[in-house]
N, C-alpha and C. Protein backbone atom coordinates (compact mmCIF):
# COMPACT_ATOMS: atom_id res chain seq x y z
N UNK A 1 14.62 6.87 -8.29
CA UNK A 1 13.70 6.08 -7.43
C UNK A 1 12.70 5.34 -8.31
N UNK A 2 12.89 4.18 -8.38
CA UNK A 2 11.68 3.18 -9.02
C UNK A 2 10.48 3.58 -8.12
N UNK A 3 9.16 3.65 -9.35
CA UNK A 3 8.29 4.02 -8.73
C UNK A 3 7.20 3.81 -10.06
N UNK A 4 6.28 3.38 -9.66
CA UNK A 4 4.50 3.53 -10.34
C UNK A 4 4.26 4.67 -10.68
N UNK A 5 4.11 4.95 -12.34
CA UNK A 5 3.66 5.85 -12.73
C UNK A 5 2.22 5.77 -13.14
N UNK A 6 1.55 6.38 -13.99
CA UNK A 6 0.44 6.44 -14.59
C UNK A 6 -0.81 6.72 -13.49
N UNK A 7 -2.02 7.07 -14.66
CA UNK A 7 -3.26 6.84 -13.60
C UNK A 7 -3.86 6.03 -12.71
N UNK A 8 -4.22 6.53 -11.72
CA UNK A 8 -4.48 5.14 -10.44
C UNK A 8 -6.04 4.75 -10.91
N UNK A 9 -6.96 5.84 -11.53
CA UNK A 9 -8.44 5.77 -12.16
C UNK A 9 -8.19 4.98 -13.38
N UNK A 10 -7.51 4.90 -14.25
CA UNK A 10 -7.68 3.66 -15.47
C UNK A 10 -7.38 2.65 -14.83
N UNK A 11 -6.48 2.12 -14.14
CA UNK A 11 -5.50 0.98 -13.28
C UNK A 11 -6.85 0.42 -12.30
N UNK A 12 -7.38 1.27 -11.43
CA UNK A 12 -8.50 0.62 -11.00
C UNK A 12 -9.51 -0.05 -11.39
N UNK A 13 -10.01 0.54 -12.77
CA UNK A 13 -11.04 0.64 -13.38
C UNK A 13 -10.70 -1.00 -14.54
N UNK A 14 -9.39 -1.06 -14.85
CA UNK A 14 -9.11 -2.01 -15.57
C UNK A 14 -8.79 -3.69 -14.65
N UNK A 15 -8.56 -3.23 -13.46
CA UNK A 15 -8.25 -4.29 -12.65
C UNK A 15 -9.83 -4.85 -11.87
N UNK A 16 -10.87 -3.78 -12.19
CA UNK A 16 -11.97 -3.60 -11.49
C UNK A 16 -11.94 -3.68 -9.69
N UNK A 17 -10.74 -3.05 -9.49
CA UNK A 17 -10.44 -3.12 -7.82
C UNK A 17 -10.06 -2.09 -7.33
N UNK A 18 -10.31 -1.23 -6.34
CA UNK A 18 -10.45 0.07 -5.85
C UNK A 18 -8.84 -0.16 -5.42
N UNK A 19 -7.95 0.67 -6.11
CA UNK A 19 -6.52 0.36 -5.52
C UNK A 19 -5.99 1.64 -4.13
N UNK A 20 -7.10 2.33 -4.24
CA UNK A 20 -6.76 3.35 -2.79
C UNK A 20 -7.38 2.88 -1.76
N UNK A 21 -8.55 1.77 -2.20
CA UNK A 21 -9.01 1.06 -1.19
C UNK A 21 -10.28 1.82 -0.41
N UNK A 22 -10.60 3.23 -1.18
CA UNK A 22 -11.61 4.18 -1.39
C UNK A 22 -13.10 3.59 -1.86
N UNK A 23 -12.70 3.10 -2.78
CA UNK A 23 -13.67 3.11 -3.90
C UNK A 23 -14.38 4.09 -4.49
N UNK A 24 -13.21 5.26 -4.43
CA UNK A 24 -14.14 6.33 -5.54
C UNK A 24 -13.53 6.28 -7.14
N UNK A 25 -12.80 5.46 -7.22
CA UNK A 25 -12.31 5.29 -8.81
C UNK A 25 -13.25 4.63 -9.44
N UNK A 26 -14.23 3.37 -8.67
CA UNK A 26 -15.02 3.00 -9.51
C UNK A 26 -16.27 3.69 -9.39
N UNK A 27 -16.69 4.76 -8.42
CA UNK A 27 -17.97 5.35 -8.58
C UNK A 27 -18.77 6.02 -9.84
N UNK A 28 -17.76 6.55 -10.72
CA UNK A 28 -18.59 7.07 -11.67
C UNK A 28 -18.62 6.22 -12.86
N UNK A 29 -17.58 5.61 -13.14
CA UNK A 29 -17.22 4.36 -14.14
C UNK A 29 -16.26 3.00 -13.56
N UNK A 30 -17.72 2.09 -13.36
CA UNK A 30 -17.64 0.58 -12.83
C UNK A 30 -16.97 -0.22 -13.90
N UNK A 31 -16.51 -0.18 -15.22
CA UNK A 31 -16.02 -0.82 -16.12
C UNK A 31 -14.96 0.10 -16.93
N UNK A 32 -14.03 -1.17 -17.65
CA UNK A 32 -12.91 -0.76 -18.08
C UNK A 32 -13.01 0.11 -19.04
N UNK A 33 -11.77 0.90 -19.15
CA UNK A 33 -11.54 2.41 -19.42
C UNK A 33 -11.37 1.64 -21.59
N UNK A 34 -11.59 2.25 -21.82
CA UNK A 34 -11.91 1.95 -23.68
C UNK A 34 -12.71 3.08 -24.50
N UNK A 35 -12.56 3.60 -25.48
CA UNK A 35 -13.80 4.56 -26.18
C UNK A 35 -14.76 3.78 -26.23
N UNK A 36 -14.92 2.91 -26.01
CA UNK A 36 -16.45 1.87 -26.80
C UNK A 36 -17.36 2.14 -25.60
N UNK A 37 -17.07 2.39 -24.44
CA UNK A 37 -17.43 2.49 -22.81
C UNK A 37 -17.94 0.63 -22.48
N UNK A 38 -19.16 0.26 -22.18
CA UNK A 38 -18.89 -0.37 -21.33
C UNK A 38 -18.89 -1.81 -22.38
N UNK A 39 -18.46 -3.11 -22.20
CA UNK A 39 -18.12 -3.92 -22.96
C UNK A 39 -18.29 -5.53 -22.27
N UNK A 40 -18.22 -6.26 -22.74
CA UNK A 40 -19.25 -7.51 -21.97
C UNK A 40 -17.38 -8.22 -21.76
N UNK A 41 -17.08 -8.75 -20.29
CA UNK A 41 -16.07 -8.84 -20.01
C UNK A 41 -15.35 -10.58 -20.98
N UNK A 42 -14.55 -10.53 -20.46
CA UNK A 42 -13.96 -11.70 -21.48
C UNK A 42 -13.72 -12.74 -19.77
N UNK A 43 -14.10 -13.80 -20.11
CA UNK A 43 -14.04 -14.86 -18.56
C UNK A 43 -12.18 -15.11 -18.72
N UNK A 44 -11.93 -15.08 -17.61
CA UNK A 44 -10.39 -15.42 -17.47
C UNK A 44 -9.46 -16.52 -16.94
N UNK A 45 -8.52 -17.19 -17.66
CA UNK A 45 -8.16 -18.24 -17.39
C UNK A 45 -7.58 -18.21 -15.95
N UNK A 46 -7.40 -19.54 -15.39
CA UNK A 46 -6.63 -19.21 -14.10
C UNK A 46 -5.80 -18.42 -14.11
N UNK A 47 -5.06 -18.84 -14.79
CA UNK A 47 -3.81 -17.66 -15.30
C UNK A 47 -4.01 -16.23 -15.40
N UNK A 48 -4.97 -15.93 -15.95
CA UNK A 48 -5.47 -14.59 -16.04
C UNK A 48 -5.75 -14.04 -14.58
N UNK A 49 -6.89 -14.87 -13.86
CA UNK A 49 -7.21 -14.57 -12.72
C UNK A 49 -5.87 -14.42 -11.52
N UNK A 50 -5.25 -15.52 -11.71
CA UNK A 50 -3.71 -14.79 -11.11
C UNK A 50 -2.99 -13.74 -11.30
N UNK A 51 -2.76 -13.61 -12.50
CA UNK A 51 -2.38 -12.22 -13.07
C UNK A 51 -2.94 -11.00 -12.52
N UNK A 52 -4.00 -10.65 -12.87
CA UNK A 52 -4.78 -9.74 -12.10
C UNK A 52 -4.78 -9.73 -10.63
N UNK A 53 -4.70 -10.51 -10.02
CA UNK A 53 -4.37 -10.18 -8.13
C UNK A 53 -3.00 -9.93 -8.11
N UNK A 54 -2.29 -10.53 -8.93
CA UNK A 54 -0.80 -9.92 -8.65
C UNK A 54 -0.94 -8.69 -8.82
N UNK A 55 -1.19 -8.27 -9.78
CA UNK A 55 -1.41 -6.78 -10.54
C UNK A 55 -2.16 -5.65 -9.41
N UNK A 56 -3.28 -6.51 -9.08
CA UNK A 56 -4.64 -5.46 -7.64
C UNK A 56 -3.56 -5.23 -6.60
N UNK A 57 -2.54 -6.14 -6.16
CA UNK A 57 -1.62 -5.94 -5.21
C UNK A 57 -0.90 -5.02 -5.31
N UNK A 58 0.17 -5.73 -6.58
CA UNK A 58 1.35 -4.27 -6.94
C UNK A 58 0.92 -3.37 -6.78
N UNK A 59 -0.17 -2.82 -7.44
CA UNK A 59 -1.07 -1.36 -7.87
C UNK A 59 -1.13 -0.85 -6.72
N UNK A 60 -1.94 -1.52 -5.73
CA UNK A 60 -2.31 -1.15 -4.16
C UNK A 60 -1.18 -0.76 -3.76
N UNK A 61 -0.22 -1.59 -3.54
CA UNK A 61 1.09 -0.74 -2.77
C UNK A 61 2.56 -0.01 -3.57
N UNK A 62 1.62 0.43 -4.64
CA UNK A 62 2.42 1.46 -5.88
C UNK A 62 3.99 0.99 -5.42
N UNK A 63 4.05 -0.43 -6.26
CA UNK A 63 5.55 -1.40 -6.55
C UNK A 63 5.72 -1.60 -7.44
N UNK A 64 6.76 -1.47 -8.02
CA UNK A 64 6.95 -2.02 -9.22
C UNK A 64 7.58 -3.55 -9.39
N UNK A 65 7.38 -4.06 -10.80
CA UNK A 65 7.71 -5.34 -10.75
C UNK A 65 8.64 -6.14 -10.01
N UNK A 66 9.97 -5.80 -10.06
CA UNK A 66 11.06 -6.17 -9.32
C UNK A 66 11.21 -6.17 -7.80
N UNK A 67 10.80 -5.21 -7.47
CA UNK A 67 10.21 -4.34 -6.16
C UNK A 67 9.71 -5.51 -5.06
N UNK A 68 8.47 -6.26 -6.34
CA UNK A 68 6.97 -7.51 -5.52
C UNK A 68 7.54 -8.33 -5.75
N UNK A 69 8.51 -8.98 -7.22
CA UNK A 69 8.89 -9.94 -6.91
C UNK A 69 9.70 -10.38 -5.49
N UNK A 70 10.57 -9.82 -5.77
CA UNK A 70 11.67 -9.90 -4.64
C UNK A 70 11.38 -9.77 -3.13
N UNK A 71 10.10 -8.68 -2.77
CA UNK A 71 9.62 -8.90 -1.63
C UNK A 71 8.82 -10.50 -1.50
N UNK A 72 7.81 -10.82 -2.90
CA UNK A 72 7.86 -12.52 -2.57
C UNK A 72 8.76 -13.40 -2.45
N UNK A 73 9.82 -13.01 -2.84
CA UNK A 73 10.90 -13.97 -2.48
C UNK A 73 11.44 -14.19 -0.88
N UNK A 74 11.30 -12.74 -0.60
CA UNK A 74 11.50 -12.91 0.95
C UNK A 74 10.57 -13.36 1.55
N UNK A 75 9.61 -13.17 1.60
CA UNK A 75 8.30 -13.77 1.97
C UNK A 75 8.41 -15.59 1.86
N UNK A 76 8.89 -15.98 0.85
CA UNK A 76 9.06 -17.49 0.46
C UNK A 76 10.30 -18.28 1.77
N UNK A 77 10.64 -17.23 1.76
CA UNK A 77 11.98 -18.33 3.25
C UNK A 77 11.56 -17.77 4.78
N UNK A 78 10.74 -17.29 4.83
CA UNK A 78 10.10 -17.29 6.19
C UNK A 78 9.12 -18.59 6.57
N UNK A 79 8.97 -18.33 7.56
CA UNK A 79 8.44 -19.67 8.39
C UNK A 79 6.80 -19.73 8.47
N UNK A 80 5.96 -20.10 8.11
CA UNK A 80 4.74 -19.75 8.32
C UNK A 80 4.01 -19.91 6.94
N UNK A 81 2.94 -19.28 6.48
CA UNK A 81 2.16 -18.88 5.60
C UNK A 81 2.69 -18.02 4.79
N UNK A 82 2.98 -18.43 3.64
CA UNK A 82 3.49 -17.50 2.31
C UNK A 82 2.80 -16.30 1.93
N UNK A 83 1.54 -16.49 1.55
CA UNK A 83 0.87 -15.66 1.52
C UNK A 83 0.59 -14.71 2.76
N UNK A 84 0.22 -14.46 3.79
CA UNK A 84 0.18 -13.96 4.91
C UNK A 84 1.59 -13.16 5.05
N UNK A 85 2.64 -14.01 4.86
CA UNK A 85 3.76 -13.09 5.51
C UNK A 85 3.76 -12.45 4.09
N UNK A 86 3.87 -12.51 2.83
CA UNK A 86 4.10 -11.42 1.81
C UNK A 86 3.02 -10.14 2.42
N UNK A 87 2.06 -10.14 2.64
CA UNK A 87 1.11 -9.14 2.97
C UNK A 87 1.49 -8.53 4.18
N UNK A 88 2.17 -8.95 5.31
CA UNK A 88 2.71 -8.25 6.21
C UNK A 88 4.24 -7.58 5.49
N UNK A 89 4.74 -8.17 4.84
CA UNK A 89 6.08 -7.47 4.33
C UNK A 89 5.69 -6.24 3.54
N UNK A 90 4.71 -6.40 3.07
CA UNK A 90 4.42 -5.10 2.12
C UNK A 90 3.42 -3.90 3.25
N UNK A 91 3.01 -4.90 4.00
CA UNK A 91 2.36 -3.33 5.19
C UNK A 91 3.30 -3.05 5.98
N UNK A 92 4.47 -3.99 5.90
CA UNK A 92 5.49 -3.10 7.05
C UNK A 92 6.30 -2.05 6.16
N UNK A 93 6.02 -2.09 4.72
CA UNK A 93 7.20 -0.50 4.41
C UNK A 93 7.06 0.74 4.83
N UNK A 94 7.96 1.17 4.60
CA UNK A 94 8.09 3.07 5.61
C UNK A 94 6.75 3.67 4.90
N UNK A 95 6.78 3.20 4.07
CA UNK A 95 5.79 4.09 2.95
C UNK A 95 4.47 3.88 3.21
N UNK A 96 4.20 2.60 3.43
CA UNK A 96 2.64 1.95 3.98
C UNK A 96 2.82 2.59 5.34
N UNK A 97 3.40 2.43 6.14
CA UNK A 97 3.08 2.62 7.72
C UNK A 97 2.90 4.27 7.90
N UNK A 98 3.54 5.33 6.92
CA UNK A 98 3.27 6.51 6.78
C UNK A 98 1.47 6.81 6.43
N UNK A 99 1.29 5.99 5.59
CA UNK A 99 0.11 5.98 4.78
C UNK A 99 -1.39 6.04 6.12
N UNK A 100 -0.81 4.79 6.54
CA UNK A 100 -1.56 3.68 7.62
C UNK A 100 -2.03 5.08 9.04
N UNK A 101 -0.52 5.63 9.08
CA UNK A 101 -0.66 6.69 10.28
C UNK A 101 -1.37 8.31 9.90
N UNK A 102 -1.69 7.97 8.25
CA UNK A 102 -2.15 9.41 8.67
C UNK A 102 -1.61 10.21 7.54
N UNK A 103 -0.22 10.46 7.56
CA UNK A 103 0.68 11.14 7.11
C UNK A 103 -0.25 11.58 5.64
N UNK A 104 -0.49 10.71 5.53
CA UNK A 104 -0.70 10.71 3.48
C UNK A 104 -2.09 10.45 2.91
N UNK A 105 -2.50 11.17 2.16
CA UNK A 105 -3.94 10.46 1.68
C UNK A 105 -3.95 8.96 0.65
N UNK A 106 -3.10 9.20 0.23
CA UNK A 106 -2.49 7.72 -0.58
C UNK A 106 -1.16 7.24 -0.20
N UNK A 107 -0.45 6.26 -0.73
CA UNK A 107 0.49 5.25 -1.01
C UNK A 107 1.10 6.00 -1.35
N UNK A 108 0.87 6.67 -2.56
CA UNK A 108 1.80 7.54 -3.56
C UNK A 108 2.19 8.89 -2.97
N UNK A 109 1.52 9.23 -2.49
CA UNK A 109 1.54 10.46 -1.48
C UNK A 109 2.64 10.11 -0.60
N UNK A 110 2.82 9.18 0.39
CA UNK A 110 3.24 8.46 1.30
C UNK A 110 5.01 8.52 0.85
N UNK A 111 4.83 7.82 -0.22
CA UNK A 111 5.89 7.53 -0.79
C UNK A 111 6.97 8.71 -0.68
N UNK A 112 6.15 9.46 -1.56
CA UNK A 112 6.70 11.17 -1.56
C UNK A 112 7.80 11.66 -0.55
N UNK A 113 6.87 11.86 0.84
CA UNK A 113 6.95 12.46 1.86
C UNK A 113 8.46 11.47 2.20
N UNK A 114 8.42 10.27 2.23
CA UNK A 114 9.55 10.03 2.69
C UNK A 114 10.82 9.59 1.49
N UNK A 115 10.36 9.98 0.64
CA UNK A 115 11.84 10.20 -0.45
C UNK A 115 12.16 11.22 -0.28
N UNK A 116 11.23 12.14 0.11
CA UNK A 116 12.02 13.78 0.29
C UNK A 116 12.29 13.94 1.49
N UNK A 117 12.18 13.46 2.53
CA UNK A 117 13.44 13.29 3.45
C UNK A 117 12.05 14.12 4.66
N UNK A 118 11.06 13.94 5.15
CA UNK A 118 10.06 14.78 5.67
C UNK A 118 10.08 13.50 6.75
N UNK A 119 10.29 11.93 7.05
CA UNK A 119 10.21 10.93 8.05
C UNK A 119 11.26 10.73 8.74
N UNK A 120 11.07 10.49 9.83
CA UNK A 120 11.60 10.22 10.97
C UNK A 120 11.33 8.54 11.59
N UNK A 121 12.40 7.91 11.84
CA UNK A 121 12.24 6.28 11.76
C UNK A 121 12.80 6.42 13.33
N UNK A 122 12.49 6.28 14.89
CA UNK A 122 13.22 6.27 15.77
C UNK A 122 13.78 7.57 15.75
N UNK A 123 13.78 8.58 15.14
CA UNK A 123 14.47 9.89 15.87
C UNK A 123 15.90 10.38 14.12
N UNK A 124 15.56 9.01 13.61
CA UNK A 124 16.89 9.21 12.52
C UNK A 124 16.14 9.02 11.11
N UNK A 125 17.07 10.81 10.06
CA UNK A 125 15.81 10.40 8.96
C UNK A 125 15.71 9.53 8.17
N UNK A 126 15.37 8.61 7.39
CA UNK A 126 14.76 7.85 6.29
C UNK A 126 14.36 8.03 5.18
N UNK A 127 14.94 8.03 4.29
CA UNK A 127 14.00 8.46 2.65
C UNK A 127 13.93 7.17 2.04
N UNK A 128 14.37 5.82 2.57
CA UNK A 128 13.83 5.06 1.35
C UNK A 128 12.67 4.52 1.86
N UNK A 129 11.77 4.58 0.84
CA UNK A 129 9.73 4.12 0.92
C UNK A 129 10.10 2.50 0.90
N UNK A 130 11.16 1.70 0.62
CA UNK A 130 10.81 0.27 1.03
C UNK A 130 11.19 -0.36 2.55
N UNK A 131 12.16 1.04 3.30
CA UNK A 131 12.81 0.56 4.58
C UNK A 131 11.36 -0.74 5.22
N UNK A 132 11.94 -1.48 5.79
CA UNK A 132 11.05 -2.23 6.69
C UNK A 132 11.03 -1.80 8.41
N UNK A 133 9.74 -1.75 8.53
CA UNK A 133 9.83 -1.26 10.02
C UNK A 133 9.50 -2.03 10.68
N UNK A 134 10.05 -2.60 11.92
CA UNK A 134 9.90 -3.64 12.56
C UNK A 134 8.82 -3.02 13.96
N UNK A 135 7.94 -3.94 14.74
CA UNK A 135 7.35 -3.52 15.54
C UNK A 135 8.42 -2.92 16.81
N UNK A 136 7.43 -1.99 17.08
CA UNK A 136 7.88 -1.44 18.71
C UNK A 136 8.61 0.06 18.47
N UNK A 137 8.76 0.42 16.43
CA UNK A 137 9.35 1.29 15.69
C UNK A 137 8.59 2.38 16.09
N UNK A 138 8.99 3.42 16.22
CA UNK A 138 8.39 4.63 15.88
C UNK A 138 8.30 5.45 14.66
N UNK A 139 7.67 6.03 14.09
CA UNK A 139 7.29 6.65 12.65
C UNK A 139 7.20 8.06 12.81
N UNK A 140 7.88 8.97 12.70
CA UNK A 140 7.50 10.18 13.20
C UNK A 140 7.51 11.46 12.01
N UNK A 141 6.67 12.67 11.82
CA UNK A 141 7.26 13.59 10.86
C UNK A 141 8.24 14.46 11.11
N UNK A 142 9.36 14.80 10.45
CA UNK A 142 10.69 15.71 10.94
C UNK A 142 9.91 17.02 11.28
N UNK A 143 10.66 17.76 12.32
CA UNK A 143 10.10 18.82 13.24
C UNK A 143 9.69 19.90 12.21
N UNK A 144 11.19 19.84 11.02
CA UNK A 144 10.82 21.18 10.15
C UNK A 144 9.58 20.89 9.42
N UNK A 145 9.12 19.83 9.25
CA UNK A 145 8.54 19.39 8.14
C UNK A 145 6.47 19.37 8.77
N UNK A 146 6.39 19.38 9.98
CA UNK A 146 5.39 19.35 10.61
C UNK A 146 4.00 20.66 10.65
N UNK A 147 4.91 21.33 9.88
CA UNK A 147 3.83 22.64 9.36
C UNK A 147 3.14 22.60 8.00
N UNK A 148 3.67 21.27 7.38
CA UNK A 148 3.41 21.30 5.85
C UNK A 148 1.98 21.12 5.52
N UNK A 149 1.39 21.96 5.06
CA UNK A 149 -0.35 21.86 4.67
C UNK A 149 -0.55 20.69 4.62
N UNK A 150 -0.03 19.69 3.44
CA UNK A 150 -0.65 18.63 3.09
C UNK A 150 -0.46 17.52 3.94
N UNK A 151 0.21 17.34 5.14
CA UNK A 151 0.41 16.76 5.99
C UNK A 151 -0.77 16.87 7.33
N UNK A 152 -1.29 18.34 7.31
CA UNK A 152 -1.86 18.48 8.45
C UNK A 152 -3.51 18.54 7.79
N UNK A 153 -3.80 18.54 6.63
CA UNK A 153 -4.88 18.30 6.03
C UNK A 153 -4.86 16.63 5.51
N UNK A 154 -4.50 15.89 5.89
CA UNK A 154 -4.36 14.05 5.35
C UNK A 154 -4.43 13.81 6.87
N UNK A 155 -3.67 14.66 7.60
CA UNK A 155 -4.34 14.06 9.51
C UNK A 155 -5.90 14.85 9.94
N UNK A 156 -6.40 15.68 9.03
CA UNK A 156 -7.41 16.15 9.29
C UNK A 156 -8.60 15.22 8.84
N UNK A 157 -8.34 14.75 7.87
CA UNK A 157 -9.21 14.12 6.94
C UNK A 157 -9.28 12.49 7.54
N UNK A 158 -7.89 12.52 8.65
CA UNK A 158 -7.76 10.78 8.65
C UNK A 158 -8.98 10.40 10.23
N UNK A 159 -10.10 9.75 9.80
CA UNK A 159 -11.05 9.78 11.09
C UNK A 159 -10.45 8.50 12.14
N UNK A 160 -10.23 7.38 11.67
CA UNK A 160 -9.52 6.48 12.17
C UNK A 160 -8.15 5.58 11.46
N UNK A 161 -7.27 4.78 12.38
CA UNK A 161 -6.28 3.89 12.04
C UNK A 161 -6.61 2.90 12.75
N UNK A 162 -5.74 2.15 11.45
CA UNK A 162 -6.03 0.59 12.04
C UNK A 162 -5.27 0.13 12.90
N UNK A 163 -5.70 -1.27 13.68
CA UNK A 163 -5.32 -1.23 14.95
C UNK A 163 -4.00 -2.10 15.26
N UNK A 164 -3.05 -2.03 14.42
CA UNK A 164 -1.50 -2.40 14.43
C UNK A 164 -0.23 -1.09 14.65
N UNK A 165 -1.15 0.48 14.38
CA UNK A 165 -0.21 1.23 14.54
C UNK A 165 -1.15 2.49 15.67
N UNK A 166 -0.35 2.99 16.39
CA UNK A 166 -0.96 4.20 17.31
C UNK A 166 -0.18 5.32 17.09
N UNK A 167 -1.34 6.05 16.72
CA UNK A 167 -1.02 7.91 16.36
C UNK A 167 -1.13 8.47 17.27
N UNK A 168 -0.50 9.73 17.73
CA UNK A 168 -0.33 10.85 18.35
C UNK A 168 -0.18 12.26 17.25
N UNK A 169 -1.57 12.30 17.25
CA UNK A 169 -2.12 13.14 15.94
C UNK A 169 -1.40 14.47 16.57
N UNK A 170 -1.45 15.19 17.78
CA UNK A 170 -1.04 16.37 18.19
C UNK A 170 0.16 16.40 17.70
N UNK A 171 1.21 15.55 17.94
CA UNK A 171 2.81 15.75 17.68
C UNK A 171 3.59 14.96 16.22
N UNK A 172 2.16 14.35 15.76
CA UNK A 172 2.18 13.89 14.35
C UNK A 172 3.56 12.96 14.53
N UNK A 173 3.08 12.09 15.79
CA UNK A 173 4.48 10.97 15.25
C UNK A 173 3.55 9.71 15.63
N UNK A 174 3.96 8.14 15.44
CA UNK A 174 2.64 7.14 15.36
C UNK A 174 4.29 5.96 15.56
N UNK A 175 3.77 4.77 16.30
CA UNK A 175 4.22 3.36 16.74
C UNK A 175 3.62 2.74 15.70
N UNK A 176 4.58 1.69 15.24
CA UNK A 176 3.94 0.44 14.70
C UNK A 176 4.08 -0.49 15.70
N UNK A 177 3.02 -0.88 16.06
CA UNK A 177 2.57 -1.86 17.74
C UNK A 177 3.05 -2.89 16.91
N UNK A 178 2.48 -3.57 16.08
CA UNK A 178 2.70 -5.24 16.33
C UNK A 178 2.36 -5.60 14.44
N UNK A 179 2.64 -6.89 14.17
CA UNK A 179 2.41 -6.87 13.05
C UNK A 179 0.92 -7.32 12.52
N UNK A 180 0.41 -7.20 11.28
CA UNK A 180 -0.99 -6.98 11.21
C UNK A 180 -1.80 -8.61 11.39
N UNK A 181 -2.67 -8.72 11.87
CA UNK A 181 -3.43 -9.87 11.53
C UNK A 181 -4.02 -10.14 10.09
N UNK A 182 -4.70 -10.89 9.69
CA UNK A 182 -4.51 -11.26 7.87
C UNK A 182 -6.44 -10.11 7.96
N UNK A 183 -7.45 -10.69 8.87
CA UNK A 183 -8.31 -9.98 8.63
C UNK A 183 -8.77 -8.44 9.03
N UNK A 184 -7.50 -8.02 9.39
CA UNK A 184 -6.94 -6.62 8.97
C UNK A 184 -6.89 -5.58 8.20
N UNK A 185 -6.72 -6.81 7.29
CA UNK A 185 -6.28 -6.21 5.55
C UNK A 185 -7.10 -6.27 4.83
N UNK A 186 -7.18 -5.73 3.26
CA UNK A 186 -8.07 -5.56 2.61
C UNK A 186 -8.80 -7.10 2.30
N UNK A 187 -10.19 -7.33 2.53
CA UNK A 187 -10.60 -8.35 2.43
C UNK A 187 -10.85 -9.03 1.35
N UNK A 188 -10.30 -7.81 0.28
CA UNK A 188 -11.04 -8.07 -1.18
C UNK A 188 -9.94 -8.84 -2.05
N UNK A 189 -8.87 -8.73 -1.14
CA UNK A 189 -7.85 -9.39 -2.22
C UNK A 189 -7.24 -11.01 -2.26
N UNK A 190 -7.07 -11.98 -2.50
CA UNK A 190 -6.64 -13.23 -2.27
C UNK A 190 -5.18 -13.55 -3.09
N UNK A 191 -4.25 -13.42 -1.67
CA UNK A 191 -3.18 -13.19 -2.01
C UNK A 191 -2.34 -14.85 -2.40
N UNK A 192 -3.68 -15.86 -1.78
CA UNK A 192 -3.07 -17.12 -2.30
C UNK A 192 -2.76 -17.37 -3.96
N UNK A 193 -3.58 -16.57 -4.87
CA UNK A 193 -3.51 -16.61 -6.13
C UNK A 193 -2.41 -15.79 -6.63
N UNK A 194 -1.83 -15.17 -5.60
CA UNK A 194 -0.39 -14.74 -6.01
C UNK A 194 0.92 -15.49 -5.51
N UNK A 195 0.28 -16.57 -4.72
CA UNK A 195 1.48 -17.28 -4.14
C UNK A 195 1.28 -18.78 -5.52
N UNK A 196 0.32 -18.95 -5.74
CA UNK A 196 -0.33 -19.76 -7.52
C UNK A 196 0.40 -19.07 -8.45
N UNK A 197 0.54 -18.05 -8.51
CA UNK A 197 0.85 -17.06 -9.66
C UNK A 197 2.25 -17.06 -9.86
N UNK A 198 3.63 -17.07 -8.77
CA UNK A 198 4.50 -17.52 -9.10
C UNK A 198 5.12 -18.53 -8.25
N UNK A 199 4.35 -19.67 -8.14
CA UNK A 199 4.36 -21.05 -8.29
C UNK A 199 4.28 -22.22 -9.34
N UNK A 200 3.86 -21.41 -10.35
CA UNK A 200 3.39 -21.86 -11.58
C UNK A 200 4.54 -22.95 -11.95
């Protein structure tokens, strides 16, 4: 399974963008990870500045290279806004909508649960974290799998969801209603500089 390794606290800290969308990676150290500690930043070419939102993205939805390209590619022959629909393609994976409902305290977490075979897509199981779920889907956790600590402590901890998917925290299964609106999503990111980025 292709998958994002490494620390999500250097990766944040170097991208200067909260990639759990928390912001506790940058609470104790606001600047990039180096022995020297903090260091006067270097200004960045467009190029650079593209680079880096591609990068705040991937990171955010723990993808790897091939993974984002190719979901921008699909994103590129749809009808509409490029940017916009890449950002709905990447909140509709099994793995995000797990995340979104509860299931998981992270992405990576998320991921987990449904490579090891713990999701339920409509009633039938699912292990791959890129399936796309189309609205009106149901997301559910497998029956055996519904006692698992870390499942029922990530729905303990989860106070609200956003308002494209509806949970049924008692029976731990959740709808994806409809697809997301753009100011939905994380506000911090500008995904036009990734539609710049490989437009180049």
């Amino acid at each position: 399974m292709a998958r994002v390794k490494g620390p999500n606290y250097k990766v944040a800290r170097r991208l200067s963008f909260s990639i759990l969308e928390t912001g506790e990676e940058l609470q104790k150290r606001a600047y990039a990870p180096g022995q020297h500690g903090p260091t006067k930043r270097i200004k960045l070419s467009n190029y650079g500045l593209q680079l880096r939102e591609k990068q705040r993205i991937r990171y955010m939805y723990q993808m790897n290279e091939k993974q984002f390209a190719n979901t921008y590619k699909r994103a590129l022959k749809m009808p509409g806004n490029t940017g916009h629909n890449f950002l709905v393609l990447l909140e509709s994976r099994l793995d995000n909508i797990v995340y979104r409902l509860g299931f998981a305290t992270t992405r990576r977490a998320a991921r987990q649960l449904v490579a090891h075979g713990h999701i339920l897509v409509d009633g039938k199981k699912v292990d791959i974290p890129s399936f796309q779920v189309k609205p009106g889907m149901e997301v559910e956790v497998k029956e055996k799998s519904k006692k698992l600590q870390v499942i029922n402590d990530a729905l303990e901890s989860k106070m609200t969801t956003v308002a494209f998917v509806e949970l049924d925290k008692e029976n731990k299964k959740g709808k994806y209603i409809r697809l997301p609106e753009r100011n939905e999503l994380n506000t911090e990111i500008n995904e036009a500089l990734v539609v710049e980025y490989y437009n180049r």
